[in-house]
Structure formats: structure tokens, C-alpha cells
Protein backbone atom coordinates (compact mmCIF):
# COMPACT_ATOMS: atom_id res chain seq x y z
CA UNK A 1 152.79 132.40 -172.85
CA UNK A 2 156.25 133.61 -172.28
CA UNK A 3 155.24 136.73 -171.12
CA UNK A 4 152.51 135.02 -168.54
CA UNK A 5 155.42 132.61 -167.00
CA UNK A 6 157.82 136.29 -166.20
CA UNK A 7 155.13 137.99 -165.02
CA UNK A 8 153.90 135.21 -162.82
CA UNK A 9 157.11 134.52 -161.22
CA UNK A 10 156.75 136.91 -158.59
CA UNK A 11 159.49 135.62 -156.29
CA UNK A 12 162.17 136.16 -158.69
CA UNK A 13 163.29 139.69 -160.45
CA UNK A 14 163.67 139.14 -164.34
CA UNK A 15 164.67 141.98 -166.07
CA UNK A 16 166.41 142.40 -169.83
CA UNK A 17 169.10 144.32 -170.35
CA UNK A 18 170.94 146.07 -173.18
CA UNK A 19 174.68 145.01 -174.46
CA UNK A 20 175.55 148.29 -171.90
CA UNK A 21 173.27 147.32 -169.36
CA UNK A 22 170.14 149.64 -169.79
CA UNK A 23 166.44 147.75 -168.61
CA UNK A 24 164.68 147.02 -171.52
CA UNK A 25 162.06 144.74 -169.37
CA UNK A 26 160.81 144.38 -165.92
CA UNK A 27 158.71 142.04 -163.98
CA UNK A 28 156.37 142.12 -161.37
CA UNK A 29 159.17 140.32 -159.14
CA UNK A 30 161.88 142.83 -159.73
CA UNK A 31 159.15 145.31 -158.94
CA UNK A 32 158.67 143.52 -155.30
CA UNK A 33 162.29 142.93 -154.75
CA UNK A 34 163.88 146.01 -156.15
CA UNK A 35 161.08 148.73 -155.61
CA UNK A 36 161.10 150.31 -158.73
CA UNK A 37 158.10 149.91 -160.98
CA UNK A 38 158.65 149.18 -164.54
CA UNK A 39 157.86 152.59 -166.19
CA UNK A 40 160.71 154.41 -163.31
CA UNK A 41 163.21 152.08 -164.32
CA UNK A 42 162.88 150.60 -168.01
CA UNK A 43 165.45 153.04 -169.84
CA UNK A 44 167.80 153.49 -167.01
CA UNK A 45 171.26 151.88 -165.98
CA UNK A 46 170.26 148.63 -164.52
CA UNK A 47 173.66 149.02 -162.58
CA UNK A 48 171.64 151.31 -159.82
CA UNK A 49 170.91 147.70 -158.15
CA UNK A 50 174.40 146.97 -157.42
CA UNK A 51 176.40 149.06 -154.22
CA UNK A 52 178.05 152.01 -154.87
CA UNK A 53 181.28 149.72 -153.76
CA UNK A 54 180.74 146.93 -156.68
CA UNK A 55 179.84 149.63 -159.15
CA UNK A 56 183.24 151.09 -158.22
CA UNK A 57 184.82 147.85 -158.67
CA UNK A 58 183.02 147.63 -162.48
CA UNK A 59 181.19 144.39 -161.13
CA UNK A 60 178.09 145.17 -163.35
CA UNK A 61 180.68 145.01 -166.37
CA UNK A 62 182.31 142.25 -164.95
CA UNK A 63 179.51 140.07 -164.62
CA UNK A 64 177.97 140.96 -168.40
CA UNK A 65 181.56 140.12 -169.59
CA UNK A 66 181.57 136.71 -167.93
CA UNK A 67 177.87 136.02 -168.95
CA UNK A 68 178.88 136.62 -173.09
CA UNK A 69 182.12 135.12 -173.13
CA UNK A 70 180.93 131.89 -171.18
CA UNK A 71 176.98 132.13 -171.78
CA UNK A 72 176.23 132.36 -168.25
CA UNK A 73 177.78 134.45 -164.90
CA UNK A 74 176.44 133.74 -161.48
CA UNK A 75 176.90 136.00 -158.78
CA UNK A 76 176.45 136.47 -154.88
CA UNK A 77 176.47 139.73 -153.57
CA UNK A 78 174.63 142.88 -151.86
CA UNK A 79 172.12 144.77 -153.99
CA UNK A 80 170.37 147.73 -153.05
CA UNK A 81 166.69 148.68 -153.13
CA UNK A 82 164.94 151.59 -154.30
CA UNK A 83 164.93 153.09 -150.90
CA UNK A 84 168.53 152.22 -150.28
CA UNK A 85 168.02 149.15 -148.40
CA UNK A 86 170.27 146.56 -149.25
CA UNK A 87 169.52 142.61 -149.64
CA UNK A 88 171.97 139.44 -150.33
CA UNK A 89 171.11 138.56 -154.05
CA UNK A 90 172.16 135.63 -156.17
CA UNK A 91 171.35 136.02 -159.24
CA UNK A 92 172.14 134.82 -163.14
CA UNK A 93 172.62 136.83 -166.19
CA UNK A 94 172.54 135.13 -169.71
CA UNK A 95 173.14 136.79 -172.85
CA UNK A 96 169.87 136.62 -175.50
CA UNK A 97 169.97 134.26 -178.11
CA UNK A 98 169.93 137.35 -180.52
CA UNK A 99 172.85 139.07 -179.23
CA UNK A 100 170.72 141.76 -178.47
CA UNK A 101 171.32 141.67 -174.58
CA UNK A 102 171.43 140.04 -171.73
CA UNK A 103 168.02 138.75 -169.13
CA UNK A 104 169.03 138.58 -165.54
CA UNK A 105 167.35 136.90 -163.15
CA UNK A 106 167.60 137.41 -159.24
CA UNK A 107 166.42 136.27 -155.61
CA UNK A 108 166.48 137.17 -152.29
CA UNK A 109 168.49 134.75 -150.30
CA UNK A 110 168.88 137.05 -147.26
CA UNK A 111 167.20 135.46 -144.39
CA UNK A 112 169.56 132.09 -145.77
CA UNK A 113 172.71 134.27 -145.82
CA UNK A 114 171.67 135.38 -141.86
CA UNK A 115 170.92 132.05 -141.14
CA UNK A 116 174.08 130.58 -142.39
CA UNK A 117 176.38 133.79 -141.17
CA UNK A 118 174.54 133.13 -137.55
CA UNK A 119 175.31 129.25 -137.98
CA UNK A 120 179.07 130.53 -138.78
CA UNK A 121 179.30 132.77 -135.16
CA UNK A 122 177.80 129.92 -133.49
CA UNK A 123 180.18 127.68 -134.90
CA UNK A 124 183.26 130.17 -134.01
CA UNK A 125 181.81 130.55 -130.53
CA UNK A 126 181.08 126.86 -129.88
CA UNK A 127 185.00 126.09 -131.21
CA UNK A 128 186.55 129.15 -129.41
CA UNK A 129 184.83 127.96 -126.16
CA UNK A 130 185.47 124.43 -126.47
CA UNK A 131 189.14 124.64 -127.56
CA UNK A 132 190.07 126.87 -124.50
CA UNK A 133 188.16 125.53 -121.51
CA UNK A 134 189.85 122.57 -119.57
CA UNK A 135 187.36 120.01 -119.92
CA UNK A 136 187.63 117.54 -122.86
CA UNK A 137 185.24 118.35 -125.56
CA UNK A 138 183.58 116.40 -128.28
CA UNK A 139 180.53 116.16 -130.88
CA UNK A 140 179.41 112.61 -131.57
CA UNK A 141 175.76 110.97 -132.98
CA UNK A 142 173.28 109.72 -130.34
CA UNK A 143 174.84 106.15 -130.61
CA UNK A 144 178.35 107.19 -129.48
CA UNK A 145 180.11 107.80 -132.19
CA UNK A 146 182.37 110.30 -132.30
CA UNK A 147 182.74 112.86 -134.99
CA UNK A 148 184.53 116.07 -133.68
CA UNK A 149 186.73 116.15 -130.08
CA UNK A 150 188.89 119.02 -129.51
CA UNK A 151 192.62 120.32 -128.77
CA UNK A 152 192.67 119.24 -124.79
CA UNK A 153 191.57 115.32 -125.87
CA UNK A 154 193.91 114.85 -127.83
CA UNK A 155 196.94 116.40 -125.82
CA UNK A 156 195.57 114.35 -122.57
CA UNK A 157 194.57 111.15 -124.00
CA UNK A 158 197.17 110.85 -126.99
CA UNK A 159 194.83 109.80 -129.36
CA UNK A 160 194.77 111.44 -132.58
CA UNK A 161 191.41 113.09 -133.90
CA UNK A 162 191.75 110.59 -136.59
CA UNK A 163 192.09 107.94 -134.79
CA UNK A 164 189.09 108.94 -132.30
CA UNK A 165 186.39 109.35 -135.19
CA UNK A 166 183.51 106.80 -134.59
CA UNK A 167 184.46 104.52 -131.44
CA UNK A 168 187.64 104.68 -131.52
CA UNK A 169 188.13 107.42 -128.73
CA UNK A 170 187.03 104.31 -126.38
CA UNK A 171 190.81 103.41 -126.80
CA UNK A 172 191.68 105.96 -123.70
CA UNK A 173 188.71 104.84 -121.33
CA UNK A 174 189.71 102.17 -119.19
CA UNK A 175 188.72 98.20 -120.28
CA UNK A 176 186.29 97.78 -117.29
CA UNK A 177 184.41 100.99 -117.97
CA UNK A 178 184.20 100.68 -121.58
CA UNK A 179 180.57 98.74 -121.33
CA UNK A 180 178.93 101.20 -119.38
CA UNK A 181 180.41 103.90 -121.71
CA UNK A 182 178.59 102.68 -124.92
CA UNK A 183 175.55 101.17 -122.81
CA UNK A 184 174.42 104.50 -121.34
CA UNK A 185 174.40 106.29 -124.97
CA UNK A 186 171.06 103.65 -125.30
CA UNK A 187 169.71 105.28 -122.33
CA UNK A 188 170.73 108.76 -123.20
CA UNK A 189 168.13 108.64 -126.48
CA UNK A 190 165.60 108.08 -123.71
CA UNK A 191 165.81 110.60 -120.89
CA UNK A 192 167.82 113.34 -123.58
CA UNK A 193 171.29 113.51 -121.02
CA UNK A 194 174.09 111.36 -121.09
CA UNK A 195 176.05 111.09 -117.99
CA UNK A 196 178.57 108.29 -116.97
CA UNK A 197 181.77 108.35 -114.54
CA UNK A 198 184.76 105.98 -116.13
CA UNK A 199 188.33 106.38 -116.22
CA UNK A 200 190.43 108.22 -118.80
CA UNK A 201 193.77 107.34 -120.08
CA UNK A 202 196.03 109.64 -119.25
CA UNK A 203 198.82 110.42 -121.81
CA UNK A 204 201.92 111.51 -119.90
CA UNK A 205 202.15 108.79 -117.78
CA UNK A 206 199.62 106.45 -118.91
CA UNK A 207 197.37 106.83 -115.73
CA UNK A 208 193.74 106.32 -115.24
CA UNK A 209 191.84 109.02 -113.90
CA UNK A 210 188.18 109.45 -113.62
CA UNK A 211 186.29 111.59 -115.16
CA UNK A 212 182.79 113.13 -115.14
CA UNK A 213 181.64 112.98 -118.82
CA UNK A 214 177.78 114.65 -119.90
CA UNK A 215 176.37 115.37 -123.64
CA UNK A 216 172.94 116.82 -124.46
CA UNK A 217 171.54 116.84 -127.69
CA UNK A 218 171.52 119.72 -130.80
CA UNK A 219 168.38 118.07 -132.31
CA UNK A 220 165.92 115.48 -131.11
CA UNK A 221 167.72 112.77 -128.67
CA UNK A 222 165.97 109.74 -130.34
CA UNK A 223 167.53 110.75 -133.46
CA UNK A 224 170.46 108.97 -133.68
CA UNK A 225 171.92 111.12 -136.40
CA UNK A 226 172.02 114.22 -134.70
CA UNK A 227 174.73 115.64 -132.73
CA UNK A 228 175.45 115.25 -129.16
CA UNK A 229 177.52 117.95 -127.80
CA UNK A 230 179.68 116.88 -124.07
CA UNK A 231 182.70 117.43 -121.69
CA UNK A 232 184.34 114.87 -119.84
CA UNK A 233 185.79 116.51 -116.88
CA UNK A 234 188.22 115.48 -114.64
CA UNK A 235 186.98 114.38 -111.50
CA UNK A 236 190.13 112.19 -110.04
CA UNK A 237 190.72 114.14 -106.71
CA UNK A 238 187.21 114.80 -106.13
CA UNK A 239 186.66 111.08 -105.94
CA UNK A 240 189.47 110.38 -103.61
CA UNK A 241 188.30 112.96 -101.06
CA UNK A 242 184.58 111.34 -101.09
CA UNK A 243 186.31 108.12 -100.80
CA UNK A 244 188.48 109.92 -97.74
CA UNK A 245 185.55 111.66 -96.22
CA UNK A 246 183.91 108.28 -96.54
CA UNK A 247 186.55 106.71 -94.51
CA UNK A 248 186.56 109.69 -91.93
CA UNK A 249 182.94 109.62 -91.22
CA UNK A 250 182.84 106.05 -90.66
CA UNK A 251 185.95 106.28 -88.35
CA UNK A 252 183.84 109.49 -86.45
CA UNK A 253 180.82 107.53 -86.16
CA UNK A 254 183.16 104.48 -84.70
CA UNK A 255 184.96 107.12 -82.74
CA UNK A 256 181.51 107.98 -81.21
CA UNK A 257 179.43 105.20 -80.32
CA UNK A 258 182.84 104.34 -78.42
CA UNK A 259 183.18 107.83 -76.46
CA UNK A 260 179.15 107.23 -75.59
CA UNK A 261 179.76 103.83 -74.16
CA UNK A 262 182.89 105.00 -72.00
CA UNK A 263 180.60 108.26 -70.98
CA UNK A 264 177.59 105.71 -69.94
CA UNK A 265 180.18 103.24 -68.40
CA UNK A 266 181.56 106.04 -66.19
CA UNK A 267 177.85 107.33 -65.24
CA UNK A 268 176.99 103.64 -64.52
CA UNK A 269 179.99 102.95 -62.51
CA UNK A 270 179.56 106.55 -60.67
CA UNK A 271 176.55 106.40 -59.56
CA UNK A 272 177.30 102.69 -58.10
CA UNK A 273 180.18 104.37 -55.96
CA UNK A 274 178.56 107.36 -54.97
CA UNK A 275 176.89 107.97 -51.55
CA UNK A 276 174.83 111.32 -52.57
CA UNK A 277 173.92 113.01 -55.68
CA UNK A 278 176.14 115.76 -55.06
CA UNK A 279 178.79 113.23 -54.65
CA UNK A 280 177.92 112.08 -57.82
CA UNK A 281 177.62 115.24 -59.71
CA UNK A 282 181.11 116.16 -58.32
CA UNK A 283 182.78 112.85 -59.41
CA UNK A 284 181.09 112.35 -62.24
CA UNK A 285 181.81 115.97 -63.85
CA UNK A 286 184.92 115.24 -63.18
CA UNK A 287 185.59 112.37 -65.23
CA UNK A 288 183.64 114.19 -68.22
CA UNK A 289 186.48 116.65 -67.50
CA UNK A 290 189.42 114.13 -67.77
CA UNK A 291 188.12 112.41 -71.02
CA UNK A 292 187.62 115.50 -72.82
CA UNK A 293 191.34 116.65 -72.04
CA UNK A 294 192.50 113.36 -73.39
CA UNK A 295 190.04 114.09 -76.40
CA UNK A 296 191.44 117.60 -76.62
CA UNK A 297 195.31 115.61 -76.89
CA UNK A 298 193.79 112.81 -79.56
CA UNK A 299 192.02 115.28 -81.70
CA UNK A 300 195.48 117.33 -81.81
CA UNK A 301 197.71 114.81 -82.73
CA UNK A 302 194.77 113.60 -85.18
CA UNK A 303 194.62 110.11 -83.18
CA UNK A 304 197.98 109.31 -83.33
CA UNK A 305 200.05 108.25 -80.18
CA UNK A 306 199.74 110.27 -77.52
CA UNK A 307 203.02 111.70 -75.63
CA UNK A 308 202.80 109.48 -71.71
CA UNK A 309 204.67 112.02 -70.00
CA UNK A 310 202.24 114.96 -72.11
CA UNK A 311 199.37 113.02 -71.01
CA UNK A 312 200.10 112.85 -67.19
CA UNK A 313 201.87 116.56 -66.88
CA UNK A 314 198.04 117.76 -68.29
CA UNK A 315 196.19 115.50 -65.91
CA UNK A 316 198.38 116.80 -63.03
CA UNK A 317 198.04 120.52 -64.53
CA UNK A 318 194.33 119.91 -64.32
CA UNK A 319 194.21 119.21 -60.49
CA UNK A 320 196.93 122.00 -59.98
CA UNK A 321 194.15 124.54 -58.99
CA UNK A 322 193.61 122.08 -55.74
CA UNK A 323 196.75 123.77 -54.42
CA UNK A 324 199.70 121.73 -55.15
CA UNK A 325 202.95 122.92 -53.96
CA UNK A 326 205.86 123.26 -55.76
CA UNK A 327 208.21 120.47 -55.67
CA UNK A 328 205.60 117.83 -54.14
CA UNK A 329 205.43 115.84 -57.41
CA UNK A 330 208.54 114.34 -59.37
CA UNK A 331 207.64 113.43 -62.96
CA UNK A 332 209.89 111.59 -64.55
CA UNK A 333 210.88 108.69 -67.45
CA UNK A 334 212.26 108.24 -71.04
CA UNK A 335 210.31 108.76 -74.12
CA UNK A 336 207.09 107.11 -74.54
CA UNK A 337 204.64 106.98 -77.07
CA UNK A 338 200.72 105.36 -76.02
CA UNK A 339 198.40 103.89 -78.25
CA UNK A 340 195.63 106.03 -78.97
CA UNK A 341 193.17 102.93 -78.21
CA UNK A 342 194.84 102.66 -74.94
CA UNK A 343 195.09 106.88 -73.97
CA UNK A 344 191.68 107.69 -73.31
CA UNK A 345 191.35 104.17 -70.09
CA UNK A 346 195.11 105.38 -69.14
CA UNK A 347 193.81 108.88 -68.43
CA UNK A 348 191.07 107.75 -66.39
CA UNK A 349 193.29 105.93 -64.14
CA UNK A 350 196.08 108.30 -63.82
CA UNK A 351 192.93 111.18 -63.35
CA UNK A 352 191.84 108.96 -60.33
CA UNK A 353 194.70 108.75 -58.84
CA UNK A 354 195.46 112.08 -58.55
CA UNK A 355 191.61 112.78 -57.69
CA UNK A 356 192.53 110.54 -54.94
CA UNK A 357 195.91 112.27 -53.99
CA UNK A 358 194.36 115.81 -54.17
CA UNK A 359 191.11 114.75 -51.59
CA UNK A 360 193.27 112.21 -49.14
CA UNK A 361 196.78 111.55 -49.99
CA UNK A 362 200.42 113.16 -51.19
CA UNK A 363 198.45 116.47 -52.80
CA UNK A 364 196.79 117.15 -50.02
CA UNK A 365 198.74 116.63 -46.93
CA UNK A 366 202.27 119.32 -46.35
CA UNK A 367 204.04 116.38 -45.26
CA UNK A 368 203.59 114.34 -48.99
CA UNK A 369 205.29 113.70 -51.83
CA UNK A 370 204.17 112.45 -55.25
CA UNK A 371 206.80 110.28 -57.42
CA UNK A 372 205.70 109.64 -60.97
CA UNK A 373 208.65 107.43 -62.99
CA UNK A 374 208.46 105.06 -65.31
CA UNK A 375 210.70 102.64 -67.62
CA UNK A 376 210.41 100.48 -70.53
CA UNK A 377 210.44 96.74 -71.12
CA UNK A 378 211.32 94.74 -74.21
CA UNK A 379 213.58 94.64 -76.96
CA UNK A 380 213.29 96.85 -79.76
CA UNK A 381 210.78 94.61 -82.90
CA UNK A 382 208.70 93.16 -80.07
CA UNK A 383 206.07 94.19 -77.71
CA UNK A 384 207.08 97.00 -76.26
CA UNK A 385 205.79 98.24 -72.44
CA UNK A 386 206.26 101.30 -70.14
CA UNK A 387 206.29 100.46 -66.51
CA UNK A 388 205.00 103.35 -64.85
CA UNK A 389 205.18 103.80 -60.88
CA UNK A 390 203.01 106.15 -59.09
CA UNK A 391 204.69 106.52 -55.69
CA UNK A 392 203.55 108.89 -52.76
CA UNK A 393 205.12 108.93 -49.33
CA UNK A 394 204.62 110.78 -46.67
CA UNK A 395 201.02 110.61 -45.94
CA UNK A 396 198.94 109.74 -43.08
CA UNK A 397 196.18 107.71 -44.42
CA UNK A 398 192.92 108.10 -42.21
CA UNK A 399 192.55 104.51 -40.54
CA UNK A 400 196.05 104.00 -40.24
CA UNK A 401 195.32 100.95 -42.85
CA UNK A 402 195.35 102.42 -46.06
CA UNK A 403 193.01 100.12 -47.78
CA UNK A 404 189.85 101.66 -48.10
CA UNK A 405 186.74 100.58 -46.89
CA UNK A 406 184.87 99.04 -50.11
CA UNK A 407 186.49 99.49 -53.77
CA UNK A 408 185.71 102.56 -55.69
CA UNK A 409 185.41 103.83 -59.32
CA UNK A 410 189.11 103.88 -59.42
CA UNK A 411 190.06 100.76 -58.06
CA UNK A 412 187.71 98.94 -60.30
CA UNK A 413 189.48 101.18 -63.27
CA UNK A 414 192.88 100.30 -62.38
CA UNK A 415 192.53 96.68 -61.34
CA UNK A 416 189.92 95.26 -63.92
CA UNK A 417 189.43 97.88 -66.97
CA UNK A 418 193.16 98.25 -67.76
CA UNK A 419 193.78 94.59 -67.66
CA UNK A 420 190.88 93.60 -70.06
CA UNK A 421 190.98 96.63 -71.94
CA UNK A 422 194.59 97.29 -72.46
CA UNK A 423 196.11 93.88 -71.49
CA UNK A 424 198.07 96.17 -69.07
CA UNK A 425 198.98 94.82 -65.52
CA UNK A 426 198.28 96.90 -62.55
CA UNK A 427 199.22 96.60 -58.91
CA UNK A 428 197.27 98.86 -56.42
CA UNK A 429 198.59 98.98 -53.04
CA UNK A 430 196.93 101.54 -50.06
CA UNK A 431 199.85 101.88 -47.50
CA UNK A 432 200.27 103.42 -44.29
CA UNK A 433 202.05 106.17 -45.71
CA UNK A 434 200.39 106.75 -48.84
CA UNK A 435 198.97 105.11 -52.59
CA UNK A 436 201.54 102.75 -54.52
CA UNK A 437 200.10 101.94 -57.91
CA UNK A 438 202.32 100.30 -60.68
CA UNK A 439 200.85 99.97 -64.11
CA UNK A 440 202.86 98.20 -67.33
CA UNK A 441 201.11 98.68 -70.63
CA UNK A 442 201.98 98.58 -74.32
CA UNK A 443 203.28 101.52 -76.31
CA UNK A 444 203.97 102.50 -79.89
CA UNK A 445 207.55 100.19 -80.13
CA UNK A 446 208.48 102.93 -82.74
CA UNK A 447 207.86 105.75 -80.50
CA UNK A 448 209.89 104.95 -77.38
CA UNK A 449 213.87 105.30 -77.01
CA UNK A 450 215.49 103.85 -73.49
CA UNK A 451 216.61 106.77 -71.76
């Protein structure tokens, strides 16, 4: 019966061994896991299954000492095959109840010792990786609990990896984000991701900042006991630009729909003034020109105040090619700053008026001059206004009257749009001798000095 149970124990290598280690018995499983059949190796040194380096280092001694001085000696270690190959044994010797010798018996356990030596790498790698990227690392179960976080939580958040185990990492995410935190681990087991965006306790300076935090799942995600692997990134600037661009695109699309309306006011109000298409296409390009200079002067200061004496030395630049003389126009005042709300109507005005100059009046004529000078009102804390005076003398005005015939584009722009749309107030005047127009609107108060 004894003999049956060795022989059928084909997964295991049993073999009997003198006091010095000769085979005295071999099974069918030392046959399979060795490669030696029983009549090549009964008689010879059973140390030929141990390396060449353990046989150097006496372990085959070694381990028959320990077995008959404490009745047993377990071992790990490489053994080698008949054809040199070598396998991860663990094995048992035990001296016979006679004295005689000792029976060893022995297993492969390679495939385990590859499994666990792969399970060590992967371990290395995941810890080498997570300890030296800059995201916040951490294991935890499906339900949020936290078993592992690594070197960069602790430095940013100041908790301890003691003091993190289980919930207690929810310490450094903010009070109003903490139920969303645990909540979405629930919903996590369902769709296998975990992804939230709450705020993280920073440790220097005990600042919130938000962070980007996703886990996946080692094993099954319904499984609460396995391991969830995650970063928490930060994602604190990234959220303030969205928030910016947020800001900016509603400001564009604002900025827009107002530019369309003024561009369909103009064509409205053009085409009610003009006699002929060409007339219209003329006057009407024009003005397209004038508001995208002022647009060219907004977008450059990023829609801040615009520069008054900037804004009319480019509107007169513009009309230069006309062929205005040198020393025809005086331009002149202190420091002014205009609203950008009020910079784009201003331009208009100060466009038709020198339309009007260039076609009829002071920019036309050899005999005219243009005077451009302007002052400011009120103290400094209140509302503050530049009184600009557009002067030209000089001129012969064609029926001797001045005043036009019916009112035009410009008229209507500097007599009823500036008022309601800048609460500025205007006085046109056509005299015998050339345009008078005085207009007084608001400025930055901040911007203008009294010069």
C-alpha cells in the first residue's frame, strides 16, 4: 500500500536517500520532474539535482544536516533536470524513522515563482511610476476607501498615509464636494470608471484647487473588494481659462450682434440719404471703412479707452489721400481718454465730418482751414466731459447759406445718435464760411489730465 501511494503521486518527486545522500528509491514523479528514470539514477549522488552553485555552497549537506538535527529541512531553490534545464523546487527532506536515511520529497512551483516574480516587476513598475509622475496617486476598494496613496499626496495635501487609509483622505477635498466624491464611487461599480472634478486642499497655503480625479478597476468593478487604481490631477488653471474663455465668447458674441446692428443701421440710414446706387455704394463703403479703423483701435487696446486725439489724427489720416495740404488742419487739446462704448458713434461723426470737409468744405477748397480743439469739463471724481470744437473757416459754401438742403446721414448722426446714444450734446451749425460742429461727451475721468 505504501508503495502504491509513492508511485501514484505523480506530481511530486519522492526519492530515499542514504545518510551521504546516494538514491536508494525513485518514483514515477521524480522520474517526470527530474528526467532520470529510476535504474540511471538509484546508486548515484542525489546531489546532481541541485546547481552546480548550491553544490558549491554544500547546500545538499546543509539541508540533510538541518533535516537530522531538527527532523525536518524545507527548502526553496533552483534544481536542475536531466537535460540541464533548471526548475524552482520546494521541497522537504525527513530523516527515516530507522536512521537509515533520509526521503525527500519535491514539486515544481515554477510557473508560481514566475507568477509571483512578474507580480513583483509589476508592483516595482506600478510604484516607480506612480511615485514620480505629478499627479496624485492612490489604490482604494470600489467603495472609496483608500488603502495605498503615494509620495506627491501626501506632500500636497498634508495628510499622512496613515491618516488617509479608508475615508479619511476626504479630509483634503473641500466640504461641498465631499458628497459627490463618495456618491460617484456607487456609480463607478456600474459603468467600471470613476471620474469626478472637486477641490483639493492644498498644503502650503491651505488653498483649494480643483482637480481632475479618475480610477479604473484591477479586478471586476462590482466587486467592491478589489482595487481601484486613480490620479487626481490638477486641473485649477485649466478651469479658470474655460471660465475666461467663457466670459470672452460671451463678450464676442455681445460685441457682435452690436457691430451687426450699427452695420444694418448705417445701410438703413444710407440708403435713405442716397440719391443713386453709386452714391450709395460710395458712402456706404465708406462708413464700413471708418468702423473698422475704430475696430482696428478697440481690438488693439483690447477694448479699453480709446486715445480722442489717436482716434481723430487716424480718421483725418484716412481722408489724407483726398489731398489735404499741409498746415490746413490744426489738431489740438489735452489728454483724453473715450469710452470704448462711446468710440465706435464718435468715429462716425468725426468720419462725416471730414467726409463732408473733403467733398465741400475746409479740405477741399485752397482758401480753408480746419481747427480741431477741444477741452475738458468737470472736476476730477465726477462726470468728466471733453468739449471738442470742429471749426473750419474759410470756405465758400455753395448757396451762400450753408445749411443744406434736407438733413443727411451725418446730421442725423451728430444731432440725434450721439445724444441718445452717448448722452453727448452736439451743436451743428452750416455757415457762410464753412461747418461749426461742437460736441461734449463723457470720458474715462481717470484717463484725462487738464492741459
Amino acid at each position: 500500500m505504501l508503495r502504491l501511494l509513492v508511485e501514484s503521486a505523480t506530481d511530486f518527486a519522492i526519492m530515499a536517500l542514504d545518510r551521504q545522500g546516494v538514491v536508494t528509491s525513485w518514483n514515477v514523479g521524480a522520474e517526470r520532474l527530474l528526467g532520470y528514470a529510476a535504474n540511471e539514477i538509484v546508486g548515484r549522488d542525489g546531489d546532481i539535482v541541485f546547481t552546480p552553485e548550491d553544490r558549491a555552497a554544500m547546500a545538499p549537506q546543509k539541508e540533510r544536516e538541518e533535516g537530522r538535527a531538527r527532523g525536518r529541512a524545507e527548502d526553496e531553490r533552483w534544481h536542475v533536470r536531466k537535460d540541464s534545464s533548471r526548475f524552482w523546487g520546494s521541497g522537504a527532506i525527513m530523516p527515516l524513522a530507522d536512521g537509515s536515511g533520509f526521503v525527500k520529497i519535491l514539486r515544481d512551483l515554477t510557473k508560481r515563482r514566475n507568477a509571483e516574480e512578474q507580480l513583483r516587476k509589476s508592483e516595482e513598475l506600478f510604484r516607480l511610476l506612480a511615485t514620480n509622475i505629478p499627479q496624485l496617486v492612490f489604490r482604494t476598494r470600489g467603495t472609496g476607501e483608500r488603502n495605498w496613496g503615494s509620495p506627491q499626496w501626501i506632500v500636497f495635501t498634508g495628510v499622512t498615509f496613515e491618516q488617509s487609509l479608508g475615508f479619511g483622505w476626504l479630509d483634503a477635498v473641500h466640504p461641498d464636494d465631499r458628497n459627490v466624491t463618495v456618491a460617484e464611487w456607487t456609480q463607478a461599480r456600474t459603468t467600471g470608471e470613476y471620474y469626478v472634478e472637486h477641490r483639493i486642499r492644498e498644503a502650503k497655503d491651505g488653498e483649494y484647487r480643483w482637480h481632475q480625479t479618475r480610477a479604473k478597476p484591477l479586478g471586476l468593478a462590482q466587486d467592491e473588494d478589489s482595487d481601484w487604481v486613480g490620479t487626481s490631477t490638477d486641473v485649477h488653471d485649466m478651469r479658470g481659462l474655460q471660465e475666461r474663455q467663457k466670459v470672452l465668447l460671451a463678450e464676442l458674441q455681445h460685441r457682435t450682434r452690436n457691430l451687426l446692428a450699427v452695420v444694418q443701421s448705417i445701410a438703413r440710414q444710407t440708403i435713405r440719404t442716397s440719391g443713386s446706387t453709386d452714391q450709395f455704394a460710395t458712402e456706404f463703403e465708406g462708413r464700413l471703412r471708418a468702423l473698422s479703423r475704430v475696430q482696428g483701435l478697440l481690438a488693439r487696446v483690447d477694448h479699453g479707452a480709446i486715445d480722442l486725439r489717436e482716434l481723430i489724427e487716424l480718421e483725418l489720416t484716412a481722408h489724407g489721400d483726398g489731398g489735404v495740404e499741409p498746415g490746413k488742419v490744426t489738431i489740438d487739446g489735452p489728454p483724453a481718454m473715450l469710452p470704448p462704448s462711446s468710440a465706435q458713434t464718435f468715429a462716425l461723426a468725426i468720419h462725416e465730418l471730414a467726409t463732408n470737409a473733403l467733398k465741400y468744405g475746409a479740405l477741399r477748397q485752397p482758401a480753408g482751414r480746419l481747427d480741431i480743439l477741444w477741452g475738458l469739463e468737470g472736476a476730477n471724481g465726477s462726470k468728466r466731459r471733453a468739449v471738442l470744437d470742429w471749426r473750419e473757416s474759410g470756405v465758400q459754401m455753395p448757396d451762400g447759406s450753408g445749411r443744406p438742403a434736407r438733413k443727411g446721414y451725418g446730421s442725423e448722426l451728430i444731432e440725434r445718435a450721439l445724444p441718445y446714444q452717448l448722452n453727448a450734446k452736439t451743436c451743428l451749425e452750416f455757415g457762410p464760411d464753412g461747418v461749426r460742429c461742437r460736441i461734449a461727451t463723457e470720458i474715462e475721468s481717470h484717463g484725462a489730465v487738464d492741459g
